[in-house]
Protein backbone atom coordinates (compact mmCIF):
# COMPACT_ATOMS: atom_id res chain seq x y z
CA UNK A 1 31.87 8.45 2.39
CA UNK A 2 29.55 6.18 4.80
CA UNK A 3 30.41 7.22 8.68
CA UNK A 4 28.16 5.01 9.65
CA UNK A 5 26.34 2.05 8.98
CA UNK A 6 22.85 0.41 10.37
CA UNK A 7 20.29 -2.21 9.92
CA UNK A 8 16.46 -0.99 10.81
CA UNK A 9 13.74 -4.27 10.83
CA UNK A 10 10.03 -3.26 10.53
CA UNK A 11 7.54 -4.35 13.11
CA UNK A 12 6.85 -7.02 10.87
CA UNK A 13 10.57 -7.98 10.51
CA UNK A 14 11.48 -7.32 7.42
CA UNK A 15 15.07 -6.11 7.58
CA UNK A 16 16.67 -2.50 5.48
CA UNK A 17 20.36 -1.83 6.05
CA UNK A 18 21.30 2.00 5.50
CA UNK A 19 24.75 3.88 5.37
CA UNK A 20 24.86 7.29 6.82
CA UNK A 21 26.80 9.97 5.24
CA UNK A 22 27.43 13.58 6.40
CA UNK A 23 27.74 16.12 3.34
CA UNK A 24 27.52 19.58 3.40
CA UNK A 25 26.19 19.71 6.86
CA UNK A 26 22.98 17.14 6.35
CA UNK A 27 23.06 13.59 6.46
CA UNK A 28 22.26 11.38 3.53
CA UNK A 29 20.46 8.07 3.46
CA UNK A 30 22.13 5.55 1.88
CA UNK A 31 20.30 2.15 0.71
CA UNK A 32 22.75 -0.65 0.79
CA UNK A 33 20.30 -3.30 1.24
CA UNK A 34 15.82 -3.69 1.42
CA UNK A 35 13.39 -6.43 0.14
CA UNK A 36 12.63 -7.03 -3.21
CA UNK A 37 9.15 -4.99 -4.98
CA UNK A 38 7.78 -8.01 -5.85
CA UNK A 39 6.57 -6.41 -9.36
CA UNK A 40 5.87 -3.14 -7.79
CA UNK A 41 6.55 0.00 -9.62
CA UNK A 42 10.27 1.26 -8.85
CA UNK A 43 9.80 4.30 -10.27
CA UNK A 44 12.07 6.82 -8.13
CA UNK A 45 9.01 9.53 -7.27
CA UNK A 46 6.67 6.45 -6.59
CA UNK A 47 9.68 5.14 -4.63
CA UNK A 48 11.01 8.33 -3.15
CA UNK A 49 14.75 6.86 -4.25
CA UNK A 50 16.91 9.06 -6.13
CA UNK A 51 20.09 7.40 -7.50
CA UNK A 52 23.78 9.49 -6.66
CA UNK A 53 26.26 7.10 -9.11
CA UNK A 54 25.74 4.37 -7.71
CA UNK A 55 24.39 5.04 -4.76
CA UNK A 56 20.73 5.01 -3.80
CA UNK A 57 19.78 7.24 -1.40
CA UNK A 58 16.20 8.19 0.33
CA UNK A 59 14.77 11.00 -1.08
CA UNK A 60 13.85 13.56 1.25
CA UNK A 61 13.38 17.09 0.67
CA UNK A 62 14.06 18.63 4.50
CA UNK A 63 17.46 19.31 6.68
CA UNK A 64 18.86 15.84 8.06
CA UNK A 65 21.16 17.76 10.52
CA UNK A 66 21.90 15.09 13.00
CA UNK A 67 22.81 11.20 12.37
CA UNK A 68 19.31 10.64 14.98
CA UNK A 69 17.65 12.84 12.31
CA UNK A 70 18.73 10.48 9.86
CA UNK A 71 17.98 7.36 11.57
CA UNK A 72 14.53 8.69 12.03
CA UNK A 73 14.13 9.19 8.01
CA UNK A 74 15.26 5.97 7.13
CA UNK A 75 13.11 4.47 9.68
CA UNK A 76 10.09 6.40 8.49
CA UNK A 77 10.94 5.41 4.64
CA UNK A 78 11.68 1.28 5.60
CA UNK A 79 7.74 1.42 7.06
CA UNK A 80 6.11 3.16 4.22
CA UNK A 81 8.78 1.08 1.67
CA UNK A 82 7.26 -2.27 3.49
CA UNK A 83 3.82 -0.52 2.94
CA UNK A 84 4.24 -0.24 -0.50
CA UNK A 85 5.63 -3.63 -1.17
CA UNK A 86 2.93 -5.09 0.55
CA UNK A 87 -0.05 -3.64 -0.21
CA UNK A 88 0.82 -1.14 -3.00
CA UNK A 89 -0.30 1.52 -1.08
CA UNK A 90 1.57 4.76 -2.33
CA UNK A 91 3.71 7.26 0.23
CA UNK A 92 1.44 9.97 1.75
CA UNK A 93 1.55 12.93 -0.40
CA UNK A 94 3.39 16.20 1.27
């Protein structure tokens, strides 16, 4: 269930909306709303988007422990997610 809800916009202004859930100790990203890909590839590695039902949340491998954590990863994923759209450049490997 989403505890909490928020809207991140990109230094260029293009706007993400997340829902923050807490589950088993970690938060999860939730992607309720982000630009279109414009013909990108939305394949979920390329993406870094797994889908939970139907819920599609930001896939990230480390602890999330705090809701700061998780506003930090959704920030984070809305720049490189512009990025991509943009340009097509790919996430930075890890």
């Amino acid at each position: 269930m989403i505890t909490h809800q928020d809207t991140y916009i990109t230094r260029l202004g293009t706007r993400f909306t997340f829902g923050f859930e807490l589950k088993d100790g970690n938060y999860r990203v939730i992607i309720l709303d982000q630009p279109a890909y414009n013909g990108r590839d939305e394949n979920g590695h390329i993406i870094h988007v797994i889908r939970d039902g139907d819920d599609r949340l930001i896939c990230w491998t480390g602890p999330v422990p705090t809701l700061g954590d998780a506003k930090i990863v959704a920030a984070l994923w809305a720049d490189l997610t512009e990025k991509y759209i943009i340009s097509g450049e790919p996430f930075p490997s890890t």
